[in-house]
Protein backbone atom coordinates (compact mmCIF):
# COMPACT_ATOMS: atom_id res chain seq x y z
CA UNK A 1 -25.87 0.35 -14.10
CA UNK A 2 -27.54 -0.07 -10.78
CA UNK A 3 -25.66 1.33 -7.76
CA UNK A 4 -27.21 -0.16 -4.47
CA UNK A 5 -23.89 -0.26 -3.03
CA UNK A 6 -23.73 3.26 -2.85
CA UNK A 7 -27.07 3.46 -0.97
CA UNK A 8 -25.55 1.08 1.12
CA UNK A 9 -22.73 2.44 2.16
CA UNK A 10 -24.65 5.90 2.80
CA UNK A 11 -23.37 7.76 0.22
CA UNK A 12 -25.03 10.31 -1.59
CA UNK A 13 -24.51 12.86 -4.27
CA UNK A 14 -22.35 15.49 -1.88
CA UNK A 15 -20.24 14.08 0.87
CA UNK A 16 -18.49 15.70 3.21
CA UNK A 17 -15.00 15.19 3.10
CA UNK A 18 -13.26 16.63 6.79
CA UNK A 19 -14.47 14.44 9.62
CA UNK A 20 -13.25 13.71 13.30
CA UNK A 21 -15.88 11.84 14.21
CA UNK A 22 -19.89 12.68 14.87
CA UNK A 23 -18.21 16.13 13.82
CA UNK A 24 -18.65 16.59 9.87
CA UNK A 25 -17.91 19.68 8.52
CA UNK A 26 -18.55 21.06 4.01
CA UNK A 27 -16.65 23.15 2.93
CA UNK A 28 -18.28 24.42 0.19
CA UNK A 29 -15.22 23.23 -1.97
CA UNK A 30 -16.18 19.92 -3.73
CA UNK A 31 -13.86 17.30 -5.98
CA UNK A 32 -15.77 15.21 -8.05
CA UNK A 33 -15.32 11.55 -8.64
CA UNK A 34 -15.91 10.13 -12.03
CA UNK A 35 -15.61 6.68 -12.26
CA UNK A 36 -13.08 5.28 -14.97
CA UNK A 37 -15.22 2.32 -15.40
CA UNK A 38 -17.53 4.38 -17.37
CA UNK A 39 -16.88 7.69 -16.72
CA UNK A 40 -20.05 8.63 -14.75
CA UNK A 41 -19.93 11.15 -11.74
CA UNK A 42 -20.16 9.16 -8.84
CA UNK A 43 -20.29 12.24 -6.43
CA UNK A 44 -18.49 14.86 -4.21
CA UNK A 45 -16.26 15.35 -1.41
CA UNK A 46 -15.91 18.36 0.37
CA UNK A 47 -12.31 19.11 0.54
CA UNK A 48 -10.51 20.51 3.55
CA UNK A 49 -9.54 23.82 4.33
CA UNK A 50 -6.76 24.78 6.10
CA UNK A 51 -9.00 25.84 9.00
CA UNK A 52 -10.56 22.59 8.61
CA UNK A 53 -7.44 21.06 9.11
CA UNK A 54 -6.54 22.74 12.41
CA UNK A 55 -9.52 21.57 13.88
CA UNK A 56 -8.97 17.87 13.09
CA UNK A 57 -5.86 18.17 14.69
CA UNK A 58 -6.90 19.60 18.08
CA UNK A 59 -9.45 16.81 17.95
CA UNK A 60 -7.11 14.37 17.31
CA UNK A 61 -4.77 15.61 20.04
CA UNK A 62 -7.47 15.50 22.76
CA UNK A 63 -8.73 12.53 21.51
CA UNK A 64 -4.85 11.11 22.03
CA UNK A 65 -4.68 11.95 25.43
CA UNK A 66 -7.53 9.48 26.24
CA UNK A 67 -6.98 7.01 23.95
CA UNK A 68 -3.51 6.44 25.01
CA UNK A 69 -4.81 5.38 28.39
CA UNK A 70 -6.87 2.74 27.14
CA UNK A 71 -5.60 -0.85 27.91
CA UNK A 72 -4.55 -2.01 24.08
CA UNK A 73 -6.51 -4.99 24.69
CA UNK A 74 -9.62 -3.07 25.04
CA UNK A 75 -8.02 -0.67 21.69
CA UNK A 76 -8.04 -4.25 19.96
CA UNK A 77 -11.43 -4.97 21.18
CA UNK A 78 -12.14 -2.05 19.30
CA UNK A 79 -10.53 -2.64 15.96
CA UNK A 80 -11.84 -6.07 16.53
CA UNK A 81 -15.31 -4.69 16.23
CA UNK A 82 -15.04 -2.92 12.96
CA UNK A 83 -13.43 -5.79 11.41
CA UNK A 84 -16.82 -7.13 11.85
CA UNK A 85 -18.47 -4.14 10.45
CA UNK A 86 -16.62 -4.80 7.36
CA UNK A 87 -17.80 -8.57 7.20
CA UNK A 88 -21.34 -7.03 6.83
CA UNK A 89 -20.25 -4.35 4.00
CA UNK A 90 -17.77 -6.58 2.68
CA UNK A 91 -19.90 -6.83 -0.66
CA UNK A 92 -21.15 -2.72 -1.38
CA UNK A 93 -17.32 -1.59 0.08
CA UNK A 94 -15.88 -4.15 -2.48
CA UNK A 95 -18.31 -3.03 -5.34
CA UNK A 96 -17.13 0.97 -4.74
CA UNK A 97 -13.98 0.01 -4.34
CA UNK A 98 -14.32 -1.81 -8.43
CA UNK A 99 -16.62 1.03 -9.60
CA UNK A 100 -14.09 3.87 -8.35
CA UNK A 101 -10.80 2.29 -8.81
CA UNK A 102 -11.98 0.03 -11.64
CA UNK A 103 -10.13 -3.31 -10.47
CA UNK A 104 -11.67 -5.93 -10.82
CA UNK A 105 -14.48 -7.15 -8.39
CA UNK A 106 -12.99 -9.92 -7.13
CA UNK A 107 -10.02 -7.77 -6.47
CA UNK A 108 -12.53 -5.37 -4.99
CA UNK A 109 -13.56 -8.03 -2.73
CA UNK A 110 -10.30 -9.08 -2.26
CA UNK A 111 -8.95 -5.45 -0.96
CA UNK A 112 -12.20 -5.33 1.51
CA UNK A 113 -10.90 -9.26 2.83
CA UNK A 114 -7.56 -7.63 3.49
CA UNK A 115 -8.65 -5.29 5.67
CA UNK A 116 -10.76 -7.39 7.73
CA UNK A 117 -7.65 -9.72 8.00
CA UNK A 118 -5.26 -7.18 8.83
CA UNK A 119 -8.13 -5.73 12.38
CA UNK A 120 -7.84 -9.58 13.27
CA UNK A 121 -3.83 -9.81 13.00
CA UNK A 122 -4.01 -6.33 14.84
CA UNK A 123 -6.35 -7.48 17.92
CA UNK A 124 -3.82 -10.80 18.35
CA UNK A 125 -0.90 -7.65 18.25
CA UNK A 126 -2.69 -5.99 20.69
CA UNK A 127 -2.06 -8.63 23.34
CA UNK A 128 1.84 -8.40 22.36
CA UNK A 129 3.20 -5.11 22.21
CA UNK A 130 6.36 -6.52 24.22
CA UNK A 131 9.73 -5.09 24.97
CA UNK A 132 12.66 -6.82 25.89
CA UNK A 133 14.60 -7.32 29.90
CA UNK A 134 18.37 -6.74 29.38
CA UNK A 135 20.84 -6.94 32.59
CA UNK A 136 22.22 -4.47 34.23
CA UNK A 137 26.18 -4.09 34.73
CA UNK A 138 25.17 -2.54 38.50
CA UNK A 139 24.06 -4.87 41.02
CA UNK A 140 20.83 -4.29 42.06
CA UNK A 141 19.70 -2.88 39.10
CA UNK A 142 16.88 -3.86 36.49
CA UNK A 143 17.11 -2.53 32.82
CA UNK A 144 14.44 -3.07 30.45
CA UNK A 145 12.91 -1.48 27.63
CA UNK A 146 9.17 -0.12 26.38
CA UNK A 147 6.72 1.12 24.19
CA UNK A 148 4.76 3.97 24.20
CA UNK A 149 2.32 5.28 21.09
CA UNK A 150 3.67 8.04 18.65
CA UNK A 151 0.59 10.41 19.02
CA UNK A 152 -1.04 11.50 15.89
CA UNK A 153 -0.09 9.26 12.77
CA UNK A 154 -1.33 10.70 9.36
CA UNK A 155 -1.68 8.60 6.69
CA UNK A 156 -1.30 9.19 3.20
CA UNK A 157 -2.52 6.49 0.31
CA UNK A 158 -2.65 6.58 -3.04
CA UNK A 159 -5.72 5.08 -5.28
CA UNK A 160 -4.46 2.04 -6.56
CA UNK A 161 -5.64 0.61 -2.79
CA UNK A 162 -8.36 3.02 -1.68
CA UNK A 163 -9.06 1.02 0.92
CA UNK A 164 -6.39 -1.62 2.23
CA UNK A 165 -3.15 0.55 2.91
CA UNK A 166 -5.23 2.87 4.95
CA UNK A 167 -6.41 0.17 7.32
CA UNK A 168 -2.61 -1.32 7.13
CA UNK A 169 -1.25 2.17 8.83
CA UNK A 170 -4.98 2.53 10.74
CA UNK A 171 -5.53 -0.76 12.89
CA UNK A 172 -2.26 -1.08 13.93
CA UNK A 173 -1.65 2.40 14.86
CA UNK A 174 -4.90 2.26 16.53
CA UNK A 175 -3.84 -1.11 18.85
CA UNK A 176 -0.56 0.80 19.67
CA UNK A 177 -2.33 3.52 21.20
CA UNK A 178 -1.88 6.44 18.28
CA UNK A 179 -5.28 8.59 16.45
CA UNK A 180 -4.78 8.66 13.39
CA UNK A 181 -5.48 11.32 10.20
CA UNK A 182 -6.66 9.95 6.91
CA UNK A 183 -6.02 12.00 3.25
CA UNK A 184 -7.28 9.48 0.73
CA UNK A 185 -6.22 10.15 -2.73
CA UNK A 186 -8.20 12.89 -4.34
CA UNK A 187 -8.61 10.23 -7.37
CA UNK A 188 -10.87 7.83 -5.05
CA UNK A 189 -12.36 9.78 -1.73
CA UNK A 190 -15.65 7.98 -2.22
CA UNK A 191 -13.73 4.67 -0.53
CA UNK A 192 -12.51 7.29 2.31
CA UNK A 193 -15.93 8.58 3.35
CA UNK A 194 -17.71 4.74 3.45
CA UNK A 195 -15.08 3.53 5.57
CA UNK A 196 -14.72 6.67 7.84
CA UNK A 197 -18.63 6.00 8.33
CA UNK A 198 -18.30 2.09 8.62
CA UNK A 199 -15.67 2.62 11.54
CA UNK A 200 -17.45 5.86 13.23
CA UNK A 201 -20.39 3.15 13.97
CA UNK A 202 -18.18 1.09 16.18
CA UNK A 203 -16.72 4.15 17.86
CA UNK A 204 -19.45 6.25 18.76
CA UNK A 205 -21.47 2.90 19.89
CA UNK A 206 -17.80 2.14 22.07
CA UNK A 207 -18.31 6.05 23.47
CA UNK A 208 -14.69 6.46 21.84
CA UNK A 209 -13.39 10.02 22.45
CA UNK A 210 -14.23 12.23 18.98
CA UNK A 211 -10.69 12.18 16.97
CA UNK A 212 -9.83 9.12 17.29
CA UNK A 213 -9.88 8.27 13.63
CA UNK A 214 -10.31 11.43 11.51
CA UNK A 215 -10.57 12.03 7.43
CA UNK A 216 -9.45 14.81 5.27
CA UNK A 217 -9.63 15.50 1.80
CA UNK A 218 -8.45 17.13 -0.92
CA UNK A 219 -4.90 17.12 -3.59
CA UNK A 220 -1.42 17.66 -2.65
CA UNK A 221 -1.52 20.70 -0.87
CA UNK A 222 -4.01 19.30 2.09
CA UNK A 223 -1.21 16.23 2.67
CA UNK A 224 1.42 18.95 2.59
CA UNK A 225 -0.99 20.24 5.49
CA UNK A 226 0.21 17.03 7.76
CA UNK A 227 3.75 16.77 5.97
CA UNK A 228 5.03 20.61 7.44
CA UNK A 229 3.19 19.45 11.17
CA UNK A 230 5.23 18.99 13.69
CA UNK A 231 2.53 18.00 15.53
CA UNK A 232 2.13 14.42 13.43
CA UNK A 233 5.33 12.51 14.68
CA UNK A 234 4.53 10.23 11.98
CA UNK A 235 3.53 10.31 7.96
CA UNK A 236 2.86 7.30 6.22
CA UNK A 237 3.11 8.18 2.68
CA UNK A 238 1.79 5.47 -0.07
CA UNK A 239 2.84 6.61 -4.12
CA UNK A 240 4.89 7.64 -6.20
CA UNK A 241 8.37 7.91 -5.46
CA UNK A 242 8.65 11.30 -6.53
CA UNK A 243 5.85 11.85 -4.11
CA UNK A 244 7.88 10.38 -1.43
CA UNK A 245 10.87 12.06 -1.89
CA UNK A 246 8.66 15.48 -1.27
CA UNK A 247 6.88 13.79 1.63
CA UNK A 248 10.64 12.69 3.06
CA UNK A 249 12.29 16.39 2.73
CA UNK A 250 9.21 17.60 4.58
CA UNK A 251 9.03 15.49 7.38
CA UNK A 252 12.84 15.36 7.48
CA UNK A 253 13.03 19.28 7.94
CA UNK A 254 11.29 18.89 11.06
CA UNK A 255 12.72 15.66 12.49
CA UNK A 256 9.92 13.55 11.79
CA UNK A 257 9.29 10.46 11.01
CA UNK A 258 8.11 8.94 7.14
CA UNK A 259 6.97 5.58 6.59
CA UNK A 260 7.31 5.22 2.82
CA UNK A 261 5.74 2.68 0.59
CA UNK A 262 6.90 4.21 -2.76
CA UNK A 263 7.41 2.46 -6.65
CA UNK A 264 8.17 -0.82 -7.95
CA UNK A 265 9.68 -2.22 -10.88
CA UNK A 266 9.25 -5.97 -10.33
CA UNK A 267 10.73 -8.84 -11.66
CA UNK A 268 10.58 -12.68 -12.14
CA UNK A 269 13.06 -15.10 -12.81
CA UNK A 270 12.07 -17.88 -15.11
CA UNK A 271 14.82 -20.47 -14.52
CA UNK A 272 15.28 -23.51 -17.50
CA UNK A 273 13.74 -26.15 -14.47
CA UNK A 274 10.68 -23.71 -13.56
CA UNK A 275 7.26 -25.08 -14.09
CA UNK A 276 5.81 -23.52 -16.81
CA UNK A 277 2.29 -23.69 -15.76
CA UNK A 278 2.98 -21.70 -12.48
CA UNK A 279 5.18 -19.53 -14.36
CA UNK A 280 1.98 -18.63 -16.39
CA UNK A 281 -0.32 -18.44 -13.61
CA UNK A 282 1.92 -15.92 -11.67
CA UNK A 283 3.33 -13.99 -14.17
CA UNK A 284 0.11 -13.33 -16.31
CA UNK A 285 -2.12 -12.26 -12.69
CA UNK A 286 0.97 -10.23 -11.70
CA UNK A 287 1.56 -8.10 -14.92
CA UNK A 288 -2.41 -7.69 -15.52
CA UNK A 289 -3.81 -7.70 -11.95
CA UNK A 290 -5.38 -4.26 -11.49
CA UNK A 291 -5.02 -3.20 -14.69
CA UNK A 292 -1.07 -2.98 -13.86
CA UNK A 293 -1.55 -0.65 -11.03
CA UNK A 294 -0.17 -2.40 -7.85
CA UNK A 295 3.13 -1.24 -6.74
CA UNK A 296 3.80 -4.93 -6.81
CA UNK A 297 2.44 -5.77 -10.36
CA UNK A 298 5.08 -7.87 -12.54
CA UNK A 299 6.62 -5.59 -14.77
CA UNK A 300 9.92 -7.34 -15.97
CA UNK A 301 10.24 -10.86 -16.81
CA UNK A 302 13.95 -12.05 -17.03
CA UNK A 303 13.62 -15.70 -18.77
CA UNK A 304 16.59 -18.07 -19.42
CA UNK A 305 17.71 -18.11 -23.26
CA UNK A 306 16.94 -22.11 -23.52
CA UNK A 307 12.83 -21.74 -22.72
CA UNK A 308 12.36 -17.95 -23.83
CA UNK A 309 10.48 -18.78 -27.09
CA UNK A 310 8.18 -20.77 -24.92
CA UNK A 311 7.61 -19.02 -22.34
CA UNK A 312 7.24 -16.20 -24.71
CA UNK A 313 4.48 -17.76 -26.62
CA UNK A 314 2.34 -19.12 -23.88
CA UNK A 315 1.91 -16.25 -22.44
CA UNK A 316 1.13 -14.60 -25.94
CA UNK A 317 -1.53 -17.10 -26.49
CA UNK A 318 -2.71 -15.99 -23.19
CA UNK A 319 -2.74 -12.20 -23.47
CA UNK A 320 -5.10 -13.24 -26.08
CA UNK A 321 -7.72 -15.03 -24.40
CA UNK A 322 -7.92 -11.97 -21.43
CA UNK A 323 -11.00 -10.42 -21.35
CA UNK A 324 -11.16 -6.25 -21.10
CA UNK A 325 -14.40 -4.59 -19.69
CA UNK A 326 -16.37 -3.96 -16.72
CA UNK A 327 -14.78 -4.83 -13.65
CA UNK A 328 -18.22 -5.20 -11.89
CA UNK A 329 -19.11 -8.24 -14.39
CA UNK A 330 -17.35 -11.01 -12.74
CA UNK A 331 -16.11 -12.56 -16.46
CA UNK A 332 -13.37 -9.83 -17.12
CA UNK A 333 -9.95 -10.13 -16.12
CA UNK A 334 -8.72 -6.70 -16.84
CA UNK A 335 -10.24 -2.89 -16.10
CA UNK A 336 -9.45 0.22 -16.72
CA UNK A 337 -6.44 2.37 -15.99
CA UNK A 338 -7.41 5.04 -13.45
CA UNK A 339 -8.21 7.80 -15.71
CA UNK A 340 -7.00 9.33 -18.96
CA UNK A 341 -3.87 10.85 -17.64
CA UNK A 342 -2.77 7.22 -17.15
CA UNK A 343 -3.67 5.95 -20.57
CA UNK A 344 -1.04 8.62 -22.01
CA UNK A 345 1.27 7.52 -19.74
CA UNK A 346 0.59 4.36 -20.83
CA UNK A 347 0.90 4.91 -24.54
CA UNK A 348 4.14 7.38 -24.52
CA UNK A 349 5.89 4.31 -22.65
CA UNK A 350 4.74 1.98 -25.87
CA UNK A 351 5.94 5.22 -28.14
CA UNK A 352 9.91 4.76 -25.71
CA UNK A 353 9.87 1.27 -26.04
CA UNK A 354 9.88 1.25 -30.05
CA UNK A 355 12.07 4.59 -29.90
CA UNK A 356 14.81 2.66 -27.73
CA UNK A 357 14.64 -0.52 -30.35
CA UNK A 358 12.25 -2.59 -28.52
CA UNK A 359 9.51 -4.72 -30.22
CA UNK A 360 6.06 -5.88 -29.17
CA UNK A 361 4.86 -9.44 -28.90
CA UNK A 362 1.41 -8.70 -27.84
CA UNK A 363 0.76 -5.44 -29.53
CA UNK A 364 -0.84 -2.68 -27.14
CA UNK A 365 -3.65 -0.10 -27.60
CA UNK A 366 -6.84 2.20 -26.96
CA UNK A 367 -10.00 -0.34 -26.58
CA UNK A 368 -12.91 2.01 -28.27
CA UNK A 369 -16.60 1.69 -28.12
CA UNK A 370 -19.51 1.66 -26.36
CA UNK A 371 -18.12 -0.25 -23.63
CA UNK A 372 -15.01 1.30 -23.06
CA UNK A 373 -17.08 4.84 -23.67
CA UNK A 374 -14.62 6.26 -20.44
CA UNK A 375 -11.86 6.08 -22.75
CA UNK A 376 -9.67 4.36 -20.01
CA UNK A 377 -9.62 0.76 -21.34
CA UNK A 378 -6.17 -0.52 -22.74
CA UNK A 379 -4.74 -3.50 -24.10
CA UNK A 380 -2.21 -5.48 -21.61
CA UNK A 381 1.05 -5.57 -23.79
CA UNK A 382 3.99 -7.78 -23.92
CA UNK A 383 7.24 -6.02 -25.35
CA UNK A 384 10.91 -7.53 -25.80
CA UNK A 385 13.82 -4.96 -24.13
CA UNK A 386 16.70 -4.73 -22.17
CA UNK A 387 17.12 -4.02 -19.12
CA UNK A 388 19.10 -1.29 -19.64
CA UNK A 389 16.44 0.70 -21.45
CA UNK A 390 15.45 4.00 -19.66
CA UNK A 391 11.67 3.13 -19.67
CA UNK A 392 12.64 -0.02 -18.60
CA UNK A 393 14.59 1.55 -15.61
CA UNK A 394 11.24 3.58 -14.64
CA UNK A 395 7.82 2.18 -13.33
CA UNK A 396 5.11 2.67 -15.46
CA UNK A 397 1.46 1.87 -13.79
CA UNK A 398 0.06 0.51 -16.45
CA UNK A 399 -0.35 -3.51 -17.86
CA UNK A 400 3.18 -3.32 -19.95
CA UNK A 401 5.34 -6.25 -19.11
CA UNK A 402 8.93 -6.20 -20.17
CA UNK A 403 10.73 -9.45 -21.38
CA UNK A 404 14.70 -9.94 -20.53
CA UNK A 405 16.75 -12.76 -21.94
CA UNK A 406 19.25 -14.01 -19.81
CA UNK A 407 22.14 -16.71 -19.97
CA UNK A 408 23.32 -17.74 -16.33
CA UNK A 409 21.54 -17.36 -13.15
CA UNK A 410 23.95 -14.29 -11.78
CA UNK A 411 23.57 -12.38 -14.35
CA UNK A 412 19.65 -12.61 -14.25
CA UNK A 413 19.65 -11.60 -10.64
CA UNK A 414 22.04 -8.53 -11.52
CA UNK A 415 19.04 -7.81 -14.43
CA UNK A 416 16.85 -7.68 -11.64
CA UNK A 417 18.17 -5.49 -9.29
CA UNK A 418 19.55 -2.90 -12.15
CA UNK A 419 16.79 -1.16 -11.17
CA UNK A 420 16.50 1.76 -8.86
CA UNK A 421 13.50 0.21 -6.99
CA UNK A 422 13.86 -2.58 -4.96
CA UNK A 423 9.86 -3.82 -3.92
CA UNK A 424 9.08 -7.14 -4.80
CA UNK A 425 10.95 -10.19 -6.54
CA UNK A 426 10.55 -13.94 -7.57
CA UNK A 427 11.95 -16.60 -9.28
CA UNK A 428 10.35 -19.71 -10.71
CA UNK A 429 12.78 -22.36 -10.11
CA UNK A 430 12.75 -26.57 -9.25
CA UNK A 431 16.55 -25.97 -8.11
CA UNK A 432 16.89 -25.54 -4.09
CA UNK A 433 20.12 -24.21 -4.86
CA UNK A 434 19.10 -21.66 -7.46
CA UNK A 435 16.33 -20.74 -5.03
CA UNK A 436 18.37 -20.30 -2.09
CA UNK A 437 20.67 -18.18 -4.21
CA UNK A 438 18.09 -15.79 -4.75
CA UNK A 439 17.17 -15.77 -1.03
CA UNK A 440 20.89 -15.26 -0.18
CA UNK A 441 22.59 -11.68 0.31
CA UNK A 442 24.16 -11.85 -3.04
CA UNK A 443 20.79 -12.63 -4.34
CA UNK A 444 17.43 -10.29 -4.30
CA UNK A 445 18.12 -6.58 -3.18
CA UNK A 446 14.12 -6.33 -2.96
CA UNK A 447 12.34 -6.37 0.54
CA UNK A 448 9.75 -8.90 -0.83
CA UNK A 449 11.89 -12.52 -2.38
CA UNK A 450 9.52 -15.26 -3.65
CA UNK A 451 9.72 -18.47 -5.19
CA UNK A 452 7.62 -20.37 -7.55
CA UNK A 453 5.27 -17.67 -6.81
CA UNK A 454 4.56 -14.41 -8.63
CA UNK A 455 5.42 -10.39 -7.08
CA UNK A 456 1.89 -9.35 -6.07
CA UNK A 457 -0.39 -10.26 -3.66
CA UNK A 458 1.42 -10.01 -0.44
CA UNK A 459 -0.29 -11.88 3.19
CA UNK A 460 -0.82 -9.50 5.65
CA UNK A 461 1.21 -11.40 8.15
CA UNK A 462 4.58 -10.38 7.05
CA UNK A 463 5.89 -6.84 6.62
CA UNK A 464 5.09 -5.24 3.53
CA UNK A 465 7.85 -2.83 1.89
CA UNK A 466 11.24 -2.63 0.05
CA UNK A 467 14.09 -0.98 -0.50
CA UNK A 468 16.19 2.05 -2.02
CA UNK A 469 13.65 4.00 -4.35
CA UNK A 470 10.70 2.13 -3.10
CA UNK A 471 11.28 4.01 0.80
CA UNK A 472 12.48 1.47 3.13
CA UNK A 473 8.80 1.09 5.32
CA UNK A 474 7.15 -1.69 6.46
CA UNK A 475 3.54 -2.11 7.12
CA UNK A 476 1.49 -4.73 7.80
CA UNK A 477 2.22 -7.83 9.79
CA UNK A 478 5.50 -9.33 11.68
CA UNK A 479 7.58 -6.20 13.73
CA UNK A 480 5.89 -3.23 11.21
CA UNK A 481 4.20 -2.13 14.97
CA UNK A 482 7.65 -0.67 16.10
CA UNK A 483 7.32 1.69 13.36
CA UNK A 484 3.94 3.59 15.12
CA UNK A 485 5.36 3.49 18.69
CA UNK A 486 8.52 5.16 20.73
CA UNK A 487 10.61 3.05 22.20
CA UNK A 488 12.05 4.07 25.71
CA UNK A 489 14.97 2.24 28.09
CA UNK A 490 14.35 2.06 31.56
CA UNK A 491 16.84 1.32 34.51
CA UNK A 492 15.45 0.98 37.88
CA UNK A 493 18.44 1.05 40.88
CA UNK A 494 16.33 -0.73 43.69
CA UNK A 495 19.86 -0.74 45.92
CA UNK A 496 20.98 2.08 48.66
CA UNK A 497 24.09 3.02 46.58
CA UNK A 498 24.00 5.09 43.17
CA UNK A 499 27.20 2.93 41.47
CA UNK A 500 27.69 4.41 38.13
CA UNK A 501 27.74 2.95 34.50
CA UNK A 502 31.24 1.74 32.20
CA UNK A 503 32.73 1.66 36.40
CA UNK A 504 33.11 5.54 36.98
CA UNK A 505 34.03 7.21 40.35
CA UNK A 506 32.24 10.06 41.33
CA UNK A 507 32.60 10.29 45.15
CA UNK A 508 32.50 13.47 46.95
């Protein structure tokens, strides 16, 4: 297979993996990247030491002290910038972003378009990071409140987005007036280094102080590095949520601050007046899209009893016509799973499902041969639970979708939030009142709630994020800024007397 796109991108057989800027430093200490597509090395990334680590950090706190005095305007004239960078490596940063993640290319694409959308919502924000004027109960006084950037913010993202969370926390961090510390997952660091060196050509041609935007690298014990710092007010943590209930102990200890985008166990609601056609269209993207690995993939379909059997079998017939393979050859639908640890994931779920009394409509499985020589291809698989099943109540990240029966539209919106996660949600319904009782506060517990379209694929202009085991952060678009700034109340007496608050006496 020919790899231009790594050429590209600059990207060679060793990369180092600790940068602040024009400052790159090896450590000597490489992970290798294998791509799942077909299990080739791609390369190496030097992963961070410790005193690696405090380096980056006194970078990045210089670099703070400068940046912060920036107008945000000219910060978004910054971000603006790169987000044309990315136009021009929109095609090789899409292509590594397939070969090392193995979604598909146009999701590959697709992740690269998000990021350019997200530095153009962010140069807009940087034009309105407003507070609010409140009066005063003292005459002659004028209360308001502000915002001031966080500091450092270190960012943690898993490999199911290499690319797109990062610049969700990055960009708008960046417009606020924060620097910002990057630990890509250790499972794709290829996607960290190319856009590290995409955005350090916009900020050493702006003369932007060195730390502004800094990468380490490495497993679990380098993000425990930032987690245990008091010196990053923030973590934004993307994963698992065991992950993020380390990452939230952590950062709690010290009084921090976590922004958590943890698991999902998503559901649609197939009502008896939903349109079958967009039923298919959103439930067969969302439960296969990425191979199953999106936080927000469809993993639980809860259909009414009275179309079940056809709504089963459509999407049967459908499973059938997918096509598995190389996610760099525009005709396939599906990839791989990340790597082999997933696919036994992936098939002791299949083993729970059978062992809890489930059966299989579209039987799963192993894909062997030549083309699926990484040994990470698997068939998308359609199985018939309950809800209550305990593999049911867990997320799996892989392309297993669950199928609920269901009698009366309460009790399918109780089946869908009997789950400890609370991400993303839909129903398919022609009934404004069935809709709107899924919108209401008795209805969807999740922080995403759509209708007649499927859980995944989320617009950058409204905050991303849900609720209970899924974290309670928001990135993204609408008010996610607030989450990268401190806000601060001032009251300015512009009178000759010092009258106290709530009326109190204090004369002398």
């Amino acid at each position: 297979m020919k790899k231009d796109f790594l050429k590209q991108l600059g990207l060679e057989e060793h990369n180092a993996g600790t940068s602040t800027g024009s400052k790159v430093t090896d450590s000597g200490d490489y992970i290798a990247s294998y791509s799942p597509v077909d299990g080739a090395l791609i390369g190496h990334v030097s992963q961070t030491t410790k005193e690696e680590y405090e380096q980056v950090v006194a970078t990045a706190q210089g670099a703070f002290l400068e940046w912060r005095k920036l107008p945000a305007p000219k910060r978004g004239e910054i971000v603006r910038q790169y987000g044309e960078a990315l136009r021009k490596y929109k095609d090789p940063l899409g292509r590594l972003v397939s070969y090392e993640m193995g979604k598909s290319l146009q999701e590959g694409w697709g992740e690269v378009q998000e990021m350019i959308d997200i530095c153009d919502f962010a140069v807009g924000l940087s034009r309105q990071l407003y507070g609010l004027s409140m009066h005063s109960e003292r005459p002659l006084h004028r209360m308001y409140e502000q915002w001031h950037p966080l500091g450092i913010v270190g960012i943690i993202s898993a490999f199911n987005f290499p690319v797109a969370v990062w610049s969700w926390n990055s960009m708008i961090a960046m417009v606020c007036g924060d620097v910002c510390i990057w630990k890509p997952s250790e499972k794709t660091p290829l996607c960290g280094v190319a856009c590290q060196n995409i955005l350090l050509e916009v900020l050493q041609a702006n003369d932007v102080p060195e730390g502004v935007s800094c990468l380490i690298n490495g497993d679990y014990k380098v993000g425990e590095f930032m987690t245990h710092d008091g010196r990053v007010p923030l973590v934004s943590a993307t994963g698992s949520t065991r992950m993020g209930k380390i990452v939230a102990a952590a950062v709690g200890a010290r009084l921090g601050k976590s922004l958590l985008e943890l698991g999902g166990n998503n559901a649609i609601i197939v009502t008896p007046s939903a349109d079958l056609n967009v039923v298919l269209t959103g439930a067969l993207f969302g439960a296969v899209g990425t191979a199953g690995q999106r936080c927000t993939t469809t993993r639980r379909l809860i259909i009414h009893e009275s179309v079940y059997d056809e709504v089963k079998a459509k999407l049967s017939k459908a499973y059938g016509q997918l096509r598995i393979g190389n996610p760099l050859d525009q005709d396939m639908h599906v990839g791989p799973l990340i790597d082999t640890q997933s696919v036994d994931n992936y098939l002791k779920a299949i083993d729970r499902v059978k062992a809890e009394g489930g059966s299989f409509a579209v039987e799963g499985g192993v894909l062997e041969g030549e083309a699926y020589s990484s040994g990470c291809y698997v068939k998308p698989c359609i199985a018939e639970v309950e809800n209550h099943f305990e593999i049911v109540q867990h997320e799996t990240f892989a392309p297993i979708l669950y199928l609920i029966k269901y009698k009366e539209l309460d009790e399918a919106i109780a089946l869908q939030n009997g789950v400890p996660q609370g991400l993303s949600s839909a129903i398919m319904t022609d009934s404004v009142r069935e809709a709107e009782a899924f919108l209401s506060n008795a209805g969807s517990d999740c922080g995403i709630a759509n209708v007649n379209i499927g859980t995944s694929g989320a617009e950058i202009g409204g905050a991303f994020g849900g609720e209970k085991e899924t974290g309670g952060g928001r990135e993204s678009g609408s008010d996610a800024w607030k989450a990268y700034m401190r806000r601060q109340t001032n009251t300015i007496n512009y009178s000759t007397e010092v009258p106290l608050a709530q009326g109190i006496k204090f004369d002398l």
